[in-house]
PDB file of N, CA and C in Angstrom:
ATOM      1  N   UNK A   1     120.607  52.588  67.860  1.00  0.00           N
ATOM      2  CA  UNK A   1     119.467  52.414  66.978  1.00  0.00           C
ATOM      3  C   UNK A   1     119.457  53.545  65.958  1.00  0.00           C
ATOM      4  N   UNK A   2     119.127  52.975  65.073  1.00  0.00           N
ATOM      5  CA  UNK A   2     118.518  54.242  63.451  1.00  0.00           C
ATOM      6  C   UNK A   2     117.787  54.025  63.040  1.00  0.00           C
ATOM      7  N   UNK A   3     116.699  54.849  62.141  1.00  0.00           N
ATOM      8  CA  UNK A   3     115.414  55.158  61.950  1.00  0.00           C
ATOM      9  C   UNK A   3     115.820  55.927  60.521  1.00  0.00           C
ATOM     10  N   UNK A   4     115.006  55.326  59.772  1.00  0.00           N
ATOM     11  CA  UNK A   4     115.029  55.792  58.013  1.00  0.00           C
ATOM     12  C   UNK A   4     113.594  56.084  58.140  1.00  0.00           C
ATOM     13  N   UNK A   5     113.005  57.107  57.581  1.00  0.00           N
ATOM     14  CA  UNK A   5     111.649  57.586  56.653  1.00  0.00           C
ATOM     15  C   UNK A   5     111.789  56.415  55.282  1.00  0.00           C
ATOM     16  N   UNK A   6     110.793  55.602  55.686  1.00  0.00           N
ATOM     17  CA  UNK A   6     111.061  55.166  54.178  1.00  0.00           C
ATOM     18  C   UNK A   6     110.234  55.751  52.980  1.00  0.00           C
ATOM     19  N   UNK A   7     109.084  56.825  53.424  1.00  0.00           N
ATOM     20  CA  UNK A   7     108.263  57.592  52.586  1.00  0.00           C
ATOM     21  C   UNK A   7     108.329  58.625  52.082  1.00  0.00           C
ATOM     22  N   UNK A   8     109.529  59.125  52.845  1.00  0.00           N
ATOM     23  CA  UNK A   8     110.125  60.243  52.240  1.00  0.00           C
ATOM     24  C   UNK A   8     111.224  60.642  51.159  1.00  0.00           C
ATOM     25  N   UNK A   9     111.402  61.710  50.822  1.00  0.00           N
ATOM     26  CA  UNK A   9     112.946  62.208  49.916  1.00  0.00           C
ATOM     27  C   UNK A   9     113.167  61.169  48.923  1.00  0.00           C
ATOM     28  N   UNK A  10     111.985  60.594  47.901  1.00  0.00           N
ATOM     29  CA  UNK A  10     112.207  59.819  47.013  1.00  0.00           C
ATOM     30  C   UNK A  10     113.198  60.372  46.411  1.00  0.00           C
ATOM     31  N   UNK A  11     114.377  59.966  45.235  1.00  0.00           N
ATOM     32  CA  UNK A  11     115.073  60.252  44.157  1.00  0.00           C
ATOM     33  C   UNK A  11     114.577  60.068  42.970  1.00  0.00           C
ATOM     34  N   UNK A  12     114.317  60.573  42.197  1.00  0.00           N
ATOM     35  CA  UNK A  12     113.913  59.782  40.911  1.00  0.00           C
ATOM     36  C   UNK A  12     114.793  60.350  40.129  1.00  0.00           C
ATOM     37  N   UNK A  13     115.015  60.420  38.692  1.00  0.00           N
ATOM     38  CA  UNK A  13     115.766  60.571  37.656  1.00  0.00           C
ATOM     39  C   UNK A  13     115.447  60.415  36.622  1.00  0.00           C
ATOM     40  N   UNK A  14     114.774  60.756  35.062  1.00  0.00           N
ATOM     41  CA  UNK A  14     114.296  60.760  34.036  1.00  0.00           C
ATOM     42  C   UNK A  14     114.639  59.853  33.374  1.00  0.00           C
ATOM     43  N   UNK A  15     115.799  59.955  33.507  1.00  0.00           N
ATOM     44  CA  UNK A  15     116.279  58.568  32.316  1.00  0.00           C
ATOM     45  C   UNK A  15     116.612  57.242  32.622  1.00  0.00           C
ATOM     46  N   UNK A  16     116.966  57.000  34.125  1.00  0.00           N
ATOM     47  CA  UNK A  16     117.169  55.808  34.976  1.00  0.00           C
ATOM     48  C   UNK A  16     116.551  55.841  35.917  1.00  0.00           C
ATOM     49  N   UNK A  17     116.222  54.286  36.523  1.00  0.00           N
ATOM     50  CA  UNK A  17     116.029  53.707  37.673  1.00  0.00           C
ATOM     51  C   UNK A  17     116.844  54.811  39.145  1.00  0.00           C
ATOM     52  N   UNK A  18     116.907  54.654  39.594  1.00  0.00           N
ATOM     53  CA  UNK A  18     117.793  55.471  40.785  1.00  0.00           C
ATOM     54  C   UNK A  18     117.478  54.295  42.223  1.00  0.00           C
ATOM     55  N   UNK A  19     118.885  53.668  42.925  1.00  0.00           N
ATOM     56  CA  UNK A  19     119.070  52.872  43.140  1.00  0.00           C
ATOM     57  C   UNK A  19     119.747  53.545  44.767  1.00  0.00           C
ATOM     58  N   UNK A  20     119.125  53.561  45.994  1.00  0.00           N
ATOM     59  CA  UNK A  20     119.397  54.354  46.989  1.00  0.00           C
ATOM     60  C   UNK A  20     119.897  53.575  47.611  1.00  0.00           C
ATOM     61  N   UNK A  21     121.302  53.400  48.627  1.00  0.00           N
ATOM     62  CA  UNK A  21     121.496  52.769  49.497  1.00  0.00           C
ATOM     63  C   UNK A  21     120.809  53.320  51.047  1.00  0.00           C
ATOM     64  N   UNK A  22     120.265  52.216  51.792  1.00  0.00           N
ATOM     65  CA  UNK A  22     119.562  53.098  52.881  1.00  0.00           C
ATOM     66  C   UNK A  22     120.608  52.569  54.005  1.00  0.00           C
ATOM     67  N   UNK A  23     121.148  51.437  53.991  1.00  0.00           N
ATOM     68  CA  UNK A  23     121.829  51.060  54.974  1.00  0.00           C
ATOM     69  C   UNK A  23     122.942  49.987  54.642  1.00  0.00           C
ATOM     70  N   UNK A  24     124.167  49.896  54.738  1.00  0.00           N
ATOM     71  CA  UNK A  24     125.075  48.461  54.454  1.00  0.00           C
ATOM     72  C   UNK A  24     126.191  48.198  55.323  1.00  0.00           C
ATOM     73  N   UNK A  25     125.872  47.181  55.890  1.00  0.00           N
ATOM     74  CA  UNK A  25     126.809  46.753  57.022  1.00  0.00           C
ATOM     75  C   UNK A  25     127.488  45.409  56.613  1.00  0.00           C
ATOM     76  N   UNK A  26     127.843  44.884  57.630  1.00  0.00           N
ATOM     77  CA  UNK A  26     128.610  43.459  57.077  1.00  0.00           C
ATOM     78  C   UNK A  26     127.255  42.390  56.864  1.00  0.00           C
ATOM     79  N   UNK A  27     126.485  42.733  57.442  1.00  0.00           N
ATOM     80  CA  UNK A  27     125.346  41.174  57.432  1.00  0.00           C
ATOM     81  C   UNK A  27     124.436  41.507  56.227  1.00  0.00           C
ATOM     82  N   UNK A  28     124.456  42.536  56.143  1.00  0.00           N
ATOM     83  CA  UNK A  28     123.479  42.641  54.776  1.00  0.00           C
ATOM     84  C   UNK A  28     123.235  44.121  54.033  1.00  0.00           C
ATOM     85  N   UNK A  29     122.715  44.481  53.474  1.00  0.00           N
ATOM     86  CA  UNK A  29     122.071  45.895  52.813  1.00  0.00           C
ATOM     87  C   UNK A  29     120.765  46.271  52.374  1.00  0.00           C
ATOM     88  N   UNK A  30     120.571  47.337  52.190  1.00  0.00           N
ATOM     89  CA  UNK A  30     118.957  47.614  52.134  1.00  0.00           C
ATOM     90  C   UNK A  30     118.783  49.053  51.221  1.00  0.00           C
ATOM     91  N   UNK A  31     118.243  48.794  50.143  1.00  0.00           N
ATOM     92  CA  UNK A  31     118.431  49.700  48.869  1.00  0.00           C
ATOM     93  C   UNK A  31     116.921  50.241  48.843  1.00  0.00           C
ATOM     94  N   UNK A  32     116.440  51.141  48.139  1.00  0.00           N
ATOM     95  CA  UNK A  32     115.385  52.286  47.925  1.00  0.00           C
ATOM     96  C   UNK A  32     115.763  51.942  46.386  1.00  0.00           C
ATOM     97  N   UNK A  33     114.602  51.567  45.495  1.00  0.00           N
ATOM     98  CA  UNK A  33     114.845  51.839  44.152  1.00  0.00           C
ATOM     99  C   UNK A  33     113.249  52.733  43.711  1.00  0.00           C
ATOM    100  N   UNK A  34     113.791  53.331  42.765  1.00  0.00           N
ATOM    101  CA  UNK A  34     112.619  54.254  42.538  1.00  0.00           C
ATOM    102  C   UNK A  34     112.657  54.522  40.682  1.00  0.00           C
ATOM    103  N   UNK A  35     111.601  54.237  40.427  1.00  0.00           N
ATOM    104  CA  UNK A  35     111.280  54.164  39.208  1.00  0.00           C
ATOM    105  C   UNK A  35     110.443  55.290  38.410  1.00  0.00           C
ATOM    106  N   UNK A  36     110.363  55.829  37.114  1.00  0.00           N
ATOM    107  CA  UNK A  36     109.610  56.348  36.888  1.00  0.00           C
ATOM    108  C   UNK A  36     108.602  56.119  35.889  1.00  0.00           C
ATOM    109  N   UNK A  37     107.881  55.854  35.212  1.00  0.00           N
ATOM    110  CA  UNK A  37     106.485  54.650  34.677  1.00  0.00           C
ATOM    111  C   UNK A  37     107.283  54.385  33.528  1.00  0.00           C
ATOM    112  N   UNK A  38     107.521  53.455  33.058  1.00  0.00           N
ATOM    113  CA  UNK A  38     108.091  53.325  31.895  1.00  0.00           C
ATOM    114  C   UNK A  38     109.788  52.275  31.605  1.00  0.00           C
ATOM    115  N   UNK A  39     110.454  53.372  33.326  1.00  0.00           N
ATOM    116  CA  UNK A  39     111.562  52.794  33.624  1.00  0.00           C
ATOM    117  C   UNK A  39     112.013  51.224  33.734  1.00  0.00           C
ATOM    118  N   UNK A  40     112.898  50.417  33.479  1.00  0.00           N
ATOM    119  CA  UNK A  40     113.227  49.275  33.646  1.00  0.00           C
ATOM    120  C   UNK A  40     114.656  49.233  34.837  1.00  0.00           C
ATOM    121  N   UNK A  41     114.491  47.717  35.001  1.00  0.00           N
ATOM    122  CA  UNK A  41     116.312  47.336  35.801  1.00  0.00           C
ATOM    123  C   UNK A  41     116.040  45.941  34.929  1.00  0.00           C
ATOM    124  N   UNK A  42     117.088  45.809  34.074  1.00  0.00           N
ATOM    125  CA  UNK A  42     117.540  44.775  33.250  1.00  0.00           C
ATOM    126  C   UNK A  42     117.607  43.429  34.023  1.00  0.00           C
ATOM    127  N   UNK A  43     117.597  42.472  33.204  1.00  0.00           N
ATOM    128  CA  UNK A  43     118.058  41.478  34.203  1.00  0.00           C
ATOM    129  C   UNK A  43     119.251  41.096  34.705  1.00  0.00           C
ATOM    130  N   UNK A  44     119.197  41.051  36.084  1.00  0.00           N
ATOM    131  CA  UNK A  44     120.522  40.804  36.575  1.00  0.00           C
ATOM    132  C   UNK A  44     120.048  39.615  37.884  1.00  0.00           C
ATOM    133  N   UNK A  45     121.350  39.109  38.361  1.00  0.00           N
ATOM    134  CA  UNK A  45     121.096  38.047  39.657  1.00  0.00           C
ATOM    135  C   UNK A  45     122.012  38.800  40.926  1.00  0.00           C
ATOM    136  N   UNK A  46     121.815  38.165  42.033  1.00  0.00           N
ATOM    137  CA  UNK A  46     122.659  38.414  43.261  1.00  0.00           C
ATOM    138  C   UNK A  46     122.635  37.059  43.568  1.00  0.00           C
ATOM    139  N   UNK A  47     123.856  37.258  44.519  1.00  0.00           N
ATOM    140  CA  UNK A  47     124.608  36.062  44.961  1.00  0.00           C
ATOM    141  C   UNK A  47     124.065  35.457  46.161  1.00  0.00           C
ATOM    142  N   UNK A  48     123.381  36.373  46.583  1.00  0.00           N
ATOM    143  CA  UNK A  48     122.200  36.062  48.077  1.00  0.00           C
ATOM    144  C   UNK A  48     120.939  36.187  48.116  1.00  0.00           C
ATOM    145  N   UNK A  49     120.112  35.616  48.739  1.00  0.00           N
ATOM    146  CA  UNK A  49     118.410  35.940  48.549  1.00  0.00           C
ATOM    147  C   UNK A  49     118.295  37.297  48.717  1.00  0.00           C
ATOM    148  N   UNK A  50     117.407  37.381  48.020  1.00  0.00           N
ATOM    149  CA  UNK A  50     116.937  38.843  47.497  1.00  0.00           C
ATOM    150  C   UNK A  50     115.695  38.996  47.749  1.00  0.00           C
ATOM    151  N   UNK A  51     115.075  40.316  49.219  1.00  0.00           N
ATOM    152  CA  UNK A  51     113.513  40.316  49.318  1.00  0.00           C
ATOM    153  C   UNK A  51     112.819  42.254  48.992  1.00  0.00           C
ATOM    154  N   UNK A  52     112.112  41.730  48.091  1.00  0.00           N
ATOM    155  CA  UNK A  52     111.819  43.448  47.775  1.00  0.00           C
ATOM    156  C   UNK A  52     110.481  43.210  48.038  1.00  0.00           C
ATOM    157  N   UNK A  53     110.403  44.513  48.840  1.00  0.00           N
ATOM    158  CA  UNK A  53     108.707  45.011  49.455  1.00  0.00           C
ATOM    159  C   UNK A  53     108.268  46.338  48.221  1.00  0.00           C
ATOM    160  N   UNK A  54     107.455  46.343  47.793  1.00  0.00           N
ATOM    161  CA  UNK A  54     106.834  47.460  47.123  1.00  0.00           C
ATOM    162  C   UNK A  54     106.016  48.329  47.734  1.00  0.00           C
ATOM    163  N   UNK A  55     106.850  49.503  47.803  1.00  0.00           N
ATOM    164  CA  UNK A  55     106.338  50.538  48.938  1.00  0.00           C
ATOM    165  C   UNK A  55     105.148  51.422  48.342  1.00  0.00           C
ATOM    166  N   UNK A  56     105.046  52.083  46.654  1.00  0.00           N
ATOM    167  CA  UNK A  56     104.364  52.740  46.116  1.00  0.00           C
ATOM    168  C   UNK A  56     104.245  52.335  44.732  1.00  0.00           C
ATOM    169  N   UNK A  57     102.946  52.074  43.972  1.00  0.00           N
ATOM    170  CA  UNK A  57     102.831  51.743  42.807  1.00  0.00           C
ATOM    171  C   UNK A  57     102.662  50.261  43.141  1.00  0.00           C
ATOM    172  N   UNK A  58     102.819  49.750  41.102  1.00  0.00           N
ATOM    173  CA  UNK A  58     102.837  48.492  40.682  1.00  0.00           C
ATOM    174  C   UNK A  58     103.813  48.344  39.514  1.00  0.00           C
ATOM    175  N   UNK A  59     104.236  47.297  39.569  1.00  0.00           N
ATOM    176  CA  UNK A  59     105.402  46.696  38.411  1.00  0.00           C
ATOM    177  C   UNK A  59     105.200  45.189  38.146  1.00  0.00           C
ATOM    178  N   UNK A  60     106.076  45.305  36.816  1.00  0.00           N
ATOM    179  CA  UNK A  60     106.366  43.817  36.316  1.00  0.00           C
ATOM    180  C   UNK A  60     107.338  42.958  36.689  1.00  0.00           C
ATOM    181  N   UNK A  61     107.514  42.187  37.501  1.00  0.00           N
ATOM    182  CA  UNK A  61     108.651  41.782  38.034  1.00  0.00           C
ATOM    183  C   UNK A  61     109.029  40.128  37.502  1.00  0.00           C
ATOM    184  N   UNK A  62     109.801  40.278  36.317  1.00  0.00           N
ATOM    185  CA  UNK A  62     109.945  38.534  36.015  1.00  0.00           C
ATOM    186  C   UNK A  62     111.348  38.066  36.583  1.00  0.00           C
ATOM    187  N   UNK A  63     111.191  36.544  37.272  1.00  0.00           N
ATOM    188  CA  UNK A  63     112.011  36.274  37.757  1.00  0.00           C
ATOM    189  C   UNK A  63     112.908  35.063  37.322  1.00  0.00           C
ATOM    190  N   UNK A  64     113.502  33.927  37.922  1.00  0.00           N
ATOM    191  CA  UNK A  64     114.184  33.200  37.201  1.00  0.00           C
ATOM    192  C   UNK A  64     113.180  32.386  36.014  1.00  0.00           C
ATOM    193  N   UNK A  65     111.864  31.880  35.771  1.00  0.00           N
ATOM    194  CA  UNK A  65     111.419  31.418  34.944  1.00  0.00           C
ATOM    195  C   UNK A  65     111.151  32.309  33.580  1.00  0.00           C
ATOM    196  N   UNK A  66     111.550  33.685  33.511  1.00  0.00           N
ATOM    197  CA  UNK A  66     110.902  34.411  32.575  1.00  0.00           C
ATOM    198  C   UNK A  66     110.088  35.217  32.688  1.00  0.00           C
ATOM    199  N   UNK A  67     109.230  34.127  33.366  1.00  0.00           N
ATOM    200  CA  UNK A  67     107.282  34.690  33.132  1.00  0.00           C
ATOM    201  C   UNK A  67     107.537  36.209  33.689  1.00  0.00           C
ATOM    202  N   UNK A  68     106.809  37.414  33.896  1.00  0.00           N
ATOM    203  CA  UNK A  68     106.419  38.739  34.037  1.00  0.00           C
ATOM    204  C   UNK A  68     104.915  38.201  35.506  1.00  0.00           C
ATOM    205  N   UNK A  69     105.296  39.082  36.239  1.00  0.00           N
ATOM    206  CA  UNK A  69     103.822  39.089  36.984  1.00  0.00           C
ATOM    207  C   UNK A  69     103.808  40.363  37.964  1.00  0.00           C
ATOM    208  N   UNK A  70     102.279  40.722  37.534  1.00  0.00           N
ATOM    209  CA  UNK A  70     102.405  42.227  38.422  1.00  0.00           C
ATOM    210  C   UNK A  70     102.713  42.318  40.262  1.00  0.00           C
ATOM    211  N   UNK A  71     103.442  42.954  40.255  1.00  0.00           N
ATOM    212  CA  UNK A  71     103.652  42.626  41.664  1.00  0.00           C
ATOM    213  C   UNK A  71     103.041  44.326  42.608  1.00  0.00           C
ATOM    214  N   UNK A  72     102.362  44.171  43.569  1.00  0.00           N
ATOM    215  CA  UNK A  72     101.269  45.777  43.334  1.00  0.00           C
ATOM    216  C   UNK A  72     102.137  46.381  45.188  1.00  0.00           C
ATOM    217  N   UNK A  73     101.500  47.626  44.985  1.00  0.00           N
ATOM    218  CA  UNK A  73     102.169  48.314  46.990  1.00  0.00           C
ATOM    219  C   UNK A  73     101.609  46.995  47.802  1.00  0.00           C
ATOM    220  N   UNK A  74     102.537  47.395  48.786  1.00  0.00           N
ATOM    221  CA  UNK A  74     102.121  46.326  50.277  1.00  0.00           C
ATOM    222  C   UNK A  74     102.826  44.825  49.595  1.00  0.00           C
ATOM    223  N   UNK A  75     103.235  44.236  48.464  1.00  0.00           N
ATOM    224  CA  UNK A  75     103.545  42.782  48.446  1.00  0.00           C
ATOM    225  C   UNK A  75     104.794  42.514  48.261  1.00  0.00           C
ATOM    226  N   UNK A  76     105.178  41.509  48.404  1.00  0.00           N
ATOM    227  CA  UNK A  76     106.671  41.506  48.098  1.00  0.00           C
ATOM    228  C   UNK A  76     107.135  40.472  47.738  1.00  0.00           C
ATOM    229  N   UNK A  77     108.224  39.838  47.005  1.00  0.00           N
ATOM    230  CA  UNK A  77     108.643  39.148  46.411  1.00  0.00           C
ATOM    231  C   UNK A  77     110.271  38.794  46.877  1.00  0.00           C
ATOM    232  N   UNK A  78     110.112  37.089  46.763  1.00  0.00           N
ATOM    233  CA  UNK A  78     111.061  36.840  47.306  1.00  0.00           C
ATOM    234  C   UNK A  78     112.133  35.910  45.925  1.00  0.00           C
ATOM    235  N   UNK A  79     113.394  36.327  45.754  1.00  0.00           N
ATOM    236  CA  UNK A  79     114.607  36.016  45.017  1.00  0.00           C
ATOM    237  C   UNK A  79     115.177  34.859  45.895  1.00  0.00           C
ATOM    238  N   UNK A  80     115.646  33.538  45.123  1.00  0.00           N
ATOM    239  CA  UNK A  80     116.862  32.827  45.555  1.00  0.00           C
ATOM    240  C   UNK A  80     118.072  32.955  45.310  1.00  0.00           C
ATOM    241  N   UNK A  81     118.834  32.541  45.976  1.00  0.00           N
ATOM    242  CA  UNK A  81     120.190  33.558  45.417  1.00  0.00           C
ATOM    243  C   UNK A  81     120.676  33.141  43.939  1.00  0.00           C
ATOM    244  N   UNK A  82     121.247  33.455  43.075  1.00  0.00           N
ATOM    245  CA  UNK A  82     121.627  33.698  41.944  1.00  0.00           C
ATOM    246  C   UNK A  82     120.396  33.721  40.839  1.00  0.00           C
ATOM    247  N   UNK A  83     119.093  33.938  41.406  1.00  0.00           N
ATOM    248  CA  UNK A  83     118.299  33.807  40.519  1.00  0.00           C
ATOM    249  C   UNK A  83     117.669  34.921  39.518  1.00  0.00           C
ATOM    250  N   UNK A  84     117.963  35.045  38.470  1.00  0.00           N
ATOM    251  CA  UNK A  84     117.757  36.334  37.330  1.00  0.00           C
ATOM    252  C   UNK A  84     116.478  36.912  37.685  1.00  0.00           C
ATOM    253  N   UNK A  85     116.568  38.046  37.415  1.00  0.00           N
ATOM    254  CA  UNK A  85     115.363  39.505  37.559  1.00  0.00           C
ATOM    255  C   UNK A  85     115.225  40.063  37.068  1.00  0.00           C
ATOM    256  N   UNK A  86     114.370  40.648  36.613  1.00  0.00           N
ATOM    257  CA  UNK A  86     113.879  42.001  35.757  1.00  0.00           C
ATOM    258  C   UNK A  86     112.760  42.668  36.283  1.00  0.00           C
ATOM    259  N   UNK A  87     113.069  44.338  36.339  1.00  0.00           N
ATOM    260  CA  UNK A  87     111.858  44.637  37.181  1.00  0.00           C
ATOM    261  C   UNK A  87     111.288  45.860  35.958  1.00  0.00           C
ATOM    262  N   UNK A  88     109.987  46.313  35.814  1.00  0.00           N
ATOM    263  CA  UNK A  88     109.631  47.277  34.533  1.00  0.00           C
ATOM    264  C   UNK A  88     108.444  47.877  35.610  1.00  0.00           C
ATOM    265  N   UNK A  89     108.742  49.377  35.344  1.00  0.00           N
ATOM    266  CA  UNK A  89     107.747  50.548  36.283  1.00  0.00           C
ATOM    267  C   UNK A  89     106.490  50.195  35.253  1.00  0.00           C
ATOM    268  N   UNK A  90     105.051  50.310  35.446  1.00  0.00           N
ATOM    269  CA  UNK A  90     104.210  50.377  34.762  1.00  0.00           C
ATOM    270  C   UNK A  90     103.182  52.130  34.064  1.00  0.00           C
ATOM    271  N   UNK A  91     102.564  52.183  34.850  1.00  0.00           N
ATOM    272  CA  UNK A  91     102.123  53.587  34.144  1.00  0.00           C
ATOM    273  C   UNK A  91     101.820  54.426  35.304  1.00  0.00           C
ATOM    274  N   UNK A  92     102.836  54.303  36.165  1.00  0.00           N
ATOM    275  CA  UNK A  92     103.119  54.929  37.501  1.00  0.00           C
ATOM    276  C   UNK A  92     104.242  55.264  38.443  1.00  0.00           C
ATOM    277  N   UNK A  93     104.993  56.052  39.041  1.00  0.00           N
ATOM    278  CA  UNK A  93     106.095  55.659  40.005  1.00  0.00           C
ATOM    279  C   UNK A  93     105.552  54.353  40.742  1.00  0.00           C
ATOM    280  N   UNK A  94     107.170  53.806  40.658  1.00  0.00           N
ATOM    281  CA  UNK A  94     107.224  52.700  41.681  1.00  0.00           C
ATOM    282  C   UNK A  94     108.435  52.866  42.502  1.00  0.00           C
ATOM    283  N   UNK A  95     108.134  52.456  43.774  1.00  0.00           N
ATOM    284  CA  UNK A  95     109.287  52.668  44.702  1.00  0.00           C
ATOM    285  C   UNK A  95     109.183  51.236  45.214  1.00  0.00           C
ATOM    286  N   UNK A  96     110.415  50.866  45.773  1.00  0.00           N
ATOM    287  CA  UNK A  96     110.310  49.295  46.636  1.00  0.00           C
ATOM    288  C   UNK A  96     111.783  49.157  47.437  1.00  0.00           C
ATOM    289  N   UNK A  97     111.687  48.548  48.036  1.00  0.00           N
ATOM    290  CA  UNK A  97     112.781  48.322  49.155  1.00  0.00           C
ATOM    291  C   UNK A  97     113.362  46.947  48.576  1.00  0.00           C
ATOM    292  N   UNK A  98     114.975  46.836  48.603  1.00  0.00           N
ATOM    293  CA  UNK A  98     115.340  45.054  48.260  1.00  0.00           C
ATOM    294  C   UNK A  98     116.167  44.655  49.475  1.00  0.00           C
ATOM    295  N   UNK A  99     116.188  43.649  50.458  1.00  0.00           N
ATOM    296  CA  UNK A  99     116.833  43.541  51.478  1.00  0.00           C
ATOM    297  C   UNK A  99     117.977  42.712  50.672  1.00  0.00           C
ATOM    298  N   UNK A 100     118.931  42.366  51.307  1.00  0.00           N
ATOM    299  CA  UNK A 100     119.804  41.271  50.397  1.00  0.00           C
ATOM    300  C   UNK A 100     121.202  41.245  51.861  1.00  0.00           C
ATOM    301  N   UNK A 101     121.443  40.038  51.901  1.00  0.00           N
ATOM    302  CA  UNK A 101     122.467  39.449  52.676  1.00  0.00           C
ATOM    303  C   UNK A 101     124.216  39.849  52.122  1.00  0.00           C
ATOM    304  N   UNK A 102     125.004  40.340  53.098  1.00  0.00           N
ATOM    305  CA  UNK A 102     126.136  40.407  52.643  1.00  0.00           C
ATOM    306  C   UNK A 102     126.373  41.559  51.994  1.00  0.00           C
ATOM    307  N   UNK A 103     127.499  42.151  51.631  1.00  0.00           N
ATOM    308  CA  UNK A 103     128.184  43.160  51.184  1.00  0.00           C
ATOM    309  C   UNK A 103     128.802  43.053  49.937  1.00  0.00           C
ATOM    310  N   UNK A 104     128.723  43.535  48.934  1.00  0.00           N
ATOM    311  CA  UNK A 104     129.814  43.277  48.309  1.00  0.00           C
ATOM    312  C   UNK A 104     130.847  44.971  48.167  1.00  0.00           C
ATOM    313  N   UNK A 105     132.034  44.520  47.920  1.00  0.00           N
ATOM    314  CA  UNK A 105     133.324  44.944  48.390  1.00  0.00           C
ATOM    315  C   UNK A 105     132.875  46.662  48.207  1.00  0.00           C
ATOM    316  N   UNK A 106     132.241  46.897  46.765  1.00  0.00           N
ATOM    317  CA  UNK A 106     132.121  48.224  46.716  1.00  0.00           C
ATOM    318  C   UNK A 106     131.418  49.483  47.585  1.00  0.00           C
ATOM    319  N   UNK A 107     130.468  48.418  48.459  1.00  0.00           N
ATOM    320  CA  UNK A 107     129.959  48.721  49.423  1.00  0.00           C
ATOM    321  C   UNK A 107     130.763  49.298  51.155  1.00  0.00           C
ATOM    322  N   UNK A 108     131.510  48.262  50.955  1.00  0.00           N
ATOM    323  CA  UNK A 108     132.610  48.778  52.230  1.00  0.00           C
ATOM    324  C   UNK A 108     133.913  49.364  52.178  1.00  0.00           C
ATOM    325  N   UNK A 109     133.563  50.005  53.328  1.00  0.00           N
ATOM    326  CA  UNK A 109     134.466  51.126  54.039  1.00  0.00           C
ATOM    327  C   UNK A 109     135.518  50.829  54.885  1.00  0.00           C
TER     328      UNK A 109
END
């Protein structure tokens, strides 16, 4: 068994997003992203469902339709796989967890 702080030793970074791996095995991975108010993650897709919990703060999170909707701490949002994202920090740190299935190669050891 292992045990992550997920409240602790944020990363942040001034000019980017900062994108933490907390754990990646063969069945899946589990990332720490941490934002600073203002910050964006462009849109991009994954190849597997995609579930992010929002640990601190609130953001804009638009998903495959476009639309933007605030997504606030404690809620979380669920991705189908290949479906486009964009996430934008608002006038606060945001931190959130993304679970996601599978590895990809750069990930393994």
């Amino acid at each position: 068994m292992k045990t992550v702080r997920l409240m602790e030793n944020w990363k942040f970074e001034n000019d980017n997003a900062v994108a933490e791996p907390l754990f990646a095995g063969r069945e899946g991975r589990v990332l720490r992203f941490a934002l600073r108010p203002g910050q964006s993650i462009e849109e991009h897709a994954s190849s597997s469902p995609v579930y992010i919990v929002v640990l601190k703060g609130r953001g804009m999170f638009a998903g495959g339709d476009g639309n933007e909707q605030q997504v606030n701490q404690n809620e979380m949002v669920i991705l189908d796989p290949g479906e486009k994202h964009r996430i934008h920090a608002q006038d606060e740190d945001l931190v959130f967890l993304t679970f996601m299935q599978g590895v990809p190669e750069s990930y393994r050891t």
